[in-house]
N, C-alpha and C. Protein backbone atom coordinates (compact mmCIF):
# COMPACT_ATOMS: atom_id res chain seq x y z
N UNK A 1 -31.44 327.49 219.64
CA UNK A 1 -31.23 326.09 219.88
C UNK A 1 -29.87 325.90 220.56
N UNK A 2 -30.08 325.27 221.52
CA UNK A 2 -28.59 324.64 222.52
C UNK A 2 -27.80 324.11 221.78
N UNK A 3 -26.57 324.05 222.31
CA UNK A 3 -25.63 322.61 221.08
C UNK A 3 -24.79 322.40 222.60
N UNK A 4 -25.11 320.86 223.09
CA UNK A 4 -24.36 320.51 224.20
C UNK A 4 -23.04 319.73 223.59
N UNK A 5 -21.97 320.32 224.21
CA UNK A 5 -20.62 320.15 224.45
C UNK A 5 -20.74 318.72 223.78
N UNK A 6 -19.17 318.17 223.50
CA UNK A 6 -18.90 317.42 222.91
C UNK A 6 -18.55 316.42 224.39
N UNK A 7 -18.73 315.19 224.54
CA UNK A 7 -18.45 314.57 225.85
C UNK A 7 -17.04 314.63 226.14
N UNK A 8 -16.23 314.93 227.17
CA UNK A 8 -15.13 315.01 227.72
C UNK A 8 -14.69 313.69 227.41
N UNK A 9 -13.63 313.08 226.76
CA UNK A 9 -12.88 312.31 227.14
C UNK A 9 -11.63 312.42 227.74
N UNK A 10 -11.63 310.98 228.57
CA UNK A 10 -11.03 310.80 230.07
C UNK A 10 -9.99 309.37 229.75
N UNK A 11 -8.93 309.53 230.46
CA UNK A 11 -7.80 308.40 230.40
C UNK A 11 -8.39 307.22 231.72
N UNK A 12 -8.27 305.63 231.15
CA UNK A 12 -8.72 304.90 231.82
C UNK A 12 -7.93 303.69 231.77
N UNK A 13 -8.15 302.62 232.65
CA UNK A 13 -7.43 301.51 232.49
C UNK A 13 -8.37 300.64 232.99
N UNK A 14 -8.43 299.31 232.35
CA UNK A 14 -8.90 298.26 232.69
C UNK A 14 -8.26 297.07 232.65
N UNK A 15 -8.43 296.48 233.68
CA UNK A 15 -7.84 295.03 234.00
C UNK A 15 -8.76 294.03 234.09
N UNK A 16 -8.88 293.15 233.37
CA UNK A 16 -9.33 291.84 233.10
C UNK A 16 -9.01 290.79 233.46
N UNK A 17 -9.40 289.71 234.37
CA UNK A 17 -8.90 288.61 234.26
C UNK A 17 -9.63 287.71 233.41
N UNK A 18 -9.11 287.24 233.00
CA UNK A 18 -9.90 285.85 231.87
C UNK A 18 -9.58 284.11 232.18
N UNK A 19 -10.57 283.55 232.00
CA UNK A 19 -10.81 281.81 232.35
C UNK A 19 -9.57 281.73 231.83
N UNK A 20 -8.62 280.51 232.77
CA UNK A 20 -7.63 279.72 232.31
C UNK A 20 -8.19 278.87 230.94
N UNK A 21 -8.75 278.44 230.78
CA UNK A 21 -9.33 277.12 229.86
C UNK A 21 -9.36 277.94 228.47
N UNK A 22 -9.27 278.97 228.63
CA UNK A 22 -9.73 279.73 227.00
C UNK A 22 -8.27 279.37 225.86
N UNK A 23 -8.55 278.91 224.82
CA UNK A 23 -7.33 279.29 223.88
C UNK A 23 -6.98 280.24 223.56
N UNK A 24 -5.96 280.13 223.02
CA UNK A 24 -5.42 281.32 222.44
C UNK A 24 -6.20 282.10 221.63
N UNK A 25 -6.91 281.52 220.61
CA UNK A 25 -7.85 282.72 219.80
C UNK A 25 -9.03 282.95 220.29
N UNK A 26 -9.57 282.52 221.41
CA UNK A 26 -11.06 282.65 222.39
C UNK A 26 -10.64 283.76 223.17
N UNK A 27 -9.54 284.14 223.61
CA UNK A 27 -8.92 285.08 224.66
C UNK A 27 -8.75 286.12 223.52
N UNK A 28 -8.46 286.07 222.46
CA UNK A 28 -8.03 287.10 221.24
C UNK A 28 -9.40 287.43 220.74
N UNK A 29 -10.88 286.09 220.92
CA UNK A 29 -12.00 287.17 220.44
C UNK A 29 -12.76 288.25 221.58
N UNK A 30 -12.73 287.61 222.94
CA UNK A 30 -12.86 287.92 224.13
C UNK A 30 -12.12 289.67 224.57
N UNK A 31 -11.07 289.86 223.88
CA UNK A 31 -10.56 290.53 224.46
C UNK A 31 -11.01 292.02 223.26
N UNK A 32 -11.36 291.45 221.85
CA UNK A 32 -11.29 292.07 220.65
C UNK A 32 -12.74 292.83 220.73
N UNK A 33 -13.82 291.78 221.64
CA UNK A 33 -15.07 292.28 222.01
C UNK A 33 -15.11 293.03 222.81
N UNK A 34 -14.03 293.23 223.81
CA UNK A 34 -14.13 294.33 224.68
C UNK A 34 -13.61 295.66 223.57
N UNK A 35 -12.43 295.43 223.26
CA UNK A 35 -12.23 296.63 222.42
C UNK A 35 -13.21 297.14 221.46
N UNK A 36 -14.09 296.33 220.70
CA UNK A 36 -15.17 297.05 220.11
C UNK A 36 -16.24 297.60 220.39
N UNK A 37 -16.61 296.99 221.87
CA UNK A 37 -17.52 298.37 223.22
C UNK A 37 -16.87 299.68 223.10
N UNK A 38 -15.73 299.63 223.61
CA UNK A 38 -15.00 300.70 223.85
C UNK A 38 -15.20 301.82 222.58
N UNK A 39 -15.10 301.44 221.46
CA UNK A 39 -14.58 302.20 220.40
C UNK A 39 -16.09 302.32 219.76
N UNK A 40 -17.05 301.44 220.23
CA UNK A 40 -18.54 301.81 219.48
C UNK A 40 -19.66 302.96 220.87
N UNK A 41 -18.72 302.92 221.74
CA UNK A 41 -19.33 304.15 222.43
C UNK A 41 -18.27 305.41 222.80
N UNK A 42 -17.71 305.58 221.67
CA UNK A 42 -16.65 306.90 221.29
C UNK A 42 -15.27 307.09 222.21
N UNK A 43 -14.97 305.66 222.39
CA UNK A 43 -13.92 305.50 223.05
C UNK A 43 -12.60 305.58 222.16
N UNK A 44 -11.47 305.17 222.72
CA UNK A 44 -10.39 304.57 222.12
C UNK A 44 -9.40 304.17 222.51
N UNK A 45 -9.01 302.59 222.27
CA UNK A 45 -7.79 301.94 223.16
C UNK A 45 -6.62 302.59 222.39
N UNK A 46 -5.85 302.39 223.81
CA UNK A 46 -4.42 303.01 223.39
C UNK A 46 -3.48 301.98 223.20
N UNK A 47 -3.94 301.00 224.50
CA UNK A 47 -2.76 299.97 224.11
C UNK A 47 -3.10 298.78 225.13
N UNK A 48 -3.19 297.42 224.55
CA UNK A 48 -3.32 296.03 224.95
C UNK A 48 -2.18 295.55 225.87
N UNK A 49 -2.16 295.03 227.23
CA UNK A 49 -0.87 295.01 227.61
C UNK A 49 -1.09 293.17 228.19
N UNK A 50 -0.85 292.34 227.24
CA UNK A 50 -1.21 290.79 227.68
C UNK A 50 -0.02 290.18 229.54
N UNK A 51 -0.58 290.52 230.49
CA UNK A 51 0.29 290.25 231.77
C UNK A 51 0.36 288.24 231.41
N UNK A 52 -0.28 287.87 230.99
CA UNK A 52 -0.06 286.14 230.93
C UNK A 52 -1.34 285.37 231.99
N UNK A 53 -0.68 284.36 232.11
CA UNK A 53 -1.74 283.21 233.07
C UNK A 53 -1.05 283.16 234.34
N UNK A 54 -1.32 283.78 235.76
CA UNK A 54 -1.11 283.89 236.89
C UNK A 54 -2.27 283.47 237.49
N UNK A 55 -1.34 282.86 238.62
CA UNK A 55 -2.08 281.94 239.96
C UNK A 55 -2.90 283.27 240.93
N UNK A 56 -4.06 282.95 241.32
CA UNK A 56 -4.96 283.61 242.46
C UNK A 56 -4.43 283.20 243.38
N UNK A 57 -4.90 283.89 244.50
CA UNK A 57 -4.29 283.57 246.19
C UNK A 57 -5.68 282.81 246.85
N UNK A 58 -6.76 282.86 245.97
CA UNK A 58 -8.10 282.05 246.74
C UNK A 58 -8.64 281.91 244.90
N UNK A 59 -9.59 280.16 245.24
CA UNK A 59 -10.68 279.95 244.24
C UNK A 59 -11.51 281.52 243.70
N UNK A 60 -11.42 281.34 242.13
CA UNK A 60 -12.68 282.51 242.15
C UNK A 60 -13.30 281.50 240.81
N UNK A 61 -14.31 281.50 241.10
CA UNK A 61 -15.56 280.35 240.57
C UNK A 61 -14.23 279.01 240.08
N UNK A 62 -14.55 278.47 241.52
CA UNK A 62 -13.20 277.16 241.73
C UNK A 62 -12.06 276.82 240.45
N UNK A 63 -11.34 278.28 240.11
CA UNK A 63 -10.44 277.92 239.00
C UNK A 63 -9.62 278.93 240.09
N UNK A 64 -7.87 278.58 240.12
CA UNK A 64 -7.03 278.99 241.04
C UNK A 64 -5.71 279.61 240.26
N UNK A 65 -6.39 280.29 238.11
CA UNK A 65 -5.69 281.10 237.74
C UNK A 65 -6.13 281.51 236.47
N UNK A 66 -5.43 282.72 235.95
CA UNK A 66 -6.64 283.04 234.97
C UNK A 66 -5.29 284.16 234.08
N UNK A 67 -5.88 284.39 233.05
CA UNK A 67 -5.26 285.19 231.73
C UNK A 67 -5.35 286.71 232.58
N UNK A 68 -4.63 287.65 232.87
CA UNK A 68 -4.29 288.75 232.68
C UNK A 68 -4.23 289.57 231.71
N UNK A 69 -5.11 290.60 231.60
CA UNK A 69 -5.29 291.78 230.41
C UNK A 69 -5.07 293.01 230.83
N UNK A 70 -4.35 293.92 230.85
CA UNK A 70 -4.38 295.30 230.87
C UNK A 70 -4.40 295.91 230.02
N UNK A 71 -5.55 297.06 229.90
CA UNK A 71 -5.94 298.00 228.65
C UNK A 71 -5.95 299.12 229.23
N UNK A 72 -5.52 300.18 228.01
CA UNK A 72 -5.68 301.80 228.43
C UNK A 72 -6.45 302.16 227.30
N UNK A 73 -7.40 302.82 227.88
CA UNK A 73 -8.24 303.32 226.74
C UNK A 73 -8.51 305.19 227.04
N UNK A 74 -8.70 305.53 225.92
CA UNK A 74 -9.41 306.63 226.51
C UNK A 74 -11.06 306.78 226.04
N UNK A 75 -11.85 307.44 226.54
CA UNK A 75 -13.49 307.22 226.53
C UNK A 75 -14.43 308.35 227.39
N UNK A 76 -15.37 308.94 227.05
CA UNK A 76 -16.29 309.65 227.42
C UNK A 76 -16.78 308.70 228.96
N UNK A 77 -17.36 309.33 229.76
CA UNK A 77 -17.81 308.74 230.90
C UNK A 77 -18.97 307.67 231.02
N UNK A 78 -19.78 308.46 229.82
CA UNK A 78 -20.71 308.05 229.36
C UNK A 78 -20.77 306.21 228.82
N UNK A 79 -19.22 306.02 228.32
CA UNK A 79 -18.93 304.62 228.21
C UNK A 79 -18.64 303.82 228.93
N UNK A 80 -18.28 304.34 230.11
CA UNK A 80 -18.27 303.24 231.62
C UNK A 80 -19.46 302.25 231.43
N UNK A 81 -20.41 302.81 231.56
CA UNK A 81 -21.69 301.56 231.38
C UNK A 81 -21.72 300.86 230.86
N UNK A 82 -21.82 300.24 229.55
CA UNK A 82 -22.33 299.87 228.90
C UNK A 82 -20.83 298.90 228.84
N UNK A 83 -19.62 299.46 228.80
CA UNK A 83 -18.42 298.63 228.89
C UNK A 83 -18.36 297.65 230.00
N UNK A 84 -19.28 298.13 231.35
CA UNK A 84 -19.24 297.24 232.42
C UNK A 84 -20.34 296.41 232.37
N UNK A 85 -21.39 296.34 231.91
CA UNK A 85 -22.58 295.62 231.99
C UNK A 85 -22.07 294.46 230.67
N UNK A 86 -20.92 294.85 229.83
CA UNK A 86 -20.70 293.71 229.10
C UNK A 86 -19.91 293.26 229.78
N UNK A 87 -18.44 293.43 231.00
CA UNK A 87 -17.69 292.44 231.11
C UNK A 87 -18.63 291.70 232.54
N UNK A 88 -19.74 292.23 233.07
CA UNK A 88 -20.48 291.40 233.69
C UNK A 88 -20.88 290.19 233.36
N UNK A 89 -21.49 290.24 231.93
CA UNK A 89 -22.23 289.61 231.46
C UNK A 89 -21.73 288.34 230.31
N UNK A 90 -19.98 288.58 230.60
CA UNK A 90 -19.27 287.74 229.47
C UNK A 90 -18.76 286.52 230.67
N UNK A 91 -19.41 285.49 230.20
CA UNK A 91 -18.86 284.38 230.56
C UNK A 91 -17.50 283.90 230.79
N UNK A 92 -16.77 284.60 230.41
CA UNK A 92 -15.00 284.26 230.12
C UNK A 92 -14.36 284.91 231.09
N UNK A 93 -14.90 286.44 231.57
CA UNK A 93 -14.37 287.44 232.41
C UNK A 93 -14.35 286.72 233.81
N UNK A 94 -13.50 286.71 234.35
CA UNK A 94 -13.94 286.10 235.62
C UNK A 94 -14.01 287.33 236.65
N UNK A 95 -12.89 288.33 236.16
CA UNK A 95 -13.13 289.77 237.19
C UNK A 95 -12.67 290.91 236.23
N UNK A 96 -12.88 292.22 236.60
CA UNK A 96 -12.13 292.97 236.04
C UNK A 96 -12.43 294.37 236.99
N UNK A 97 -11.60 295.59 236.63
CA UNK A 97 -11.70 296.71 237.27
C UNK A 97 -11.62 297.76 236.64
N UNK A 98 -12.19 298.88 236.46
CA UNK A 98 -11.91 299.57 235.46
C UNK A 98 -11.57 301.28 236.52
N UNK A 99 -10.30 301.68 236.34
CA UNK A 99 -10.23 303.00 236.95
C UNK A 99 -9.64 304.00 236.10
N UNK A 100 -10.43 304.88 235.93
CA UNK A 100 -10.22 306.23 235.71
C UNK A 100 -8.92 306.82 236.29
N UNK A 101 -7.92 307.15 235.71
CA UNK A 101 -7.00 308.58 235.51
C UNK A 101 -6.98 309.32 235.57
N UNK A 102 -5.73 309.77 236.18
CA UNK A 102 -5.52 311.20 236.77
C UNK A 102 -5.24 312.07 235.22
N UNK A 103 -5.60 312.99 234.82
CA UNK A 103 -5.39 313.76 233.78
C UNK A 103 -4.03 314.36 234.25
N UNK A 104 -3.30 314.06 233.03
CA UNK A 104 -1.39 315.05 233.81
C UNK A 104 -1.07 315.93 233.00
């Protein structure tokens, strides 16, 4: 019987922007739901980095600024998915990016 490898985890960062309109604890559950993707598909954040509420240079769904999130997580590859099909699918996210790390 095979025994396949344990999944590689990989250093990552994601940036979030979030709706201006959110309060303070809507942005704190918003952001708490991303961290529990992360960590329920064998991830793990390293560290929350709140950038604040900054102005866009163009409308993005006609709001002209939004909450800043930077996260480092680390996570199997395998968790890209399922982490991106939720910040698709969250109403609050207005964008985000998620890039993979250089291993040093």
């Amino acid at each position: 019987m095979l025994v396949s490898p344990a999944p590689r985890i990989r250093p990552y960062e994601l940036m979030v922007v979030l709706d201006p309109e959110l309060a303070p604890e809507q942005l704190d559950q918003v952001i708490e739901r991303v961290k529990s993707v992360i960590t329920s598909n064998g991830g793990q954040v390293q560290e929350v980095i709140p950038w604040g509420r900054r102005r866009f240079c163009y409308p993005i769904r006609k709001k002209m600024e939004g909450h800043y999130v930077l996260m480092r997580a680390e996570m199997p590859a395998q968790a890209t998915a399922p982490l991106e099909r939720t910040l698709r699918i969250t109403e609050e996210v207005l964008r985000h990016l998620l890039v993979r790390l250089d291993e040093d």
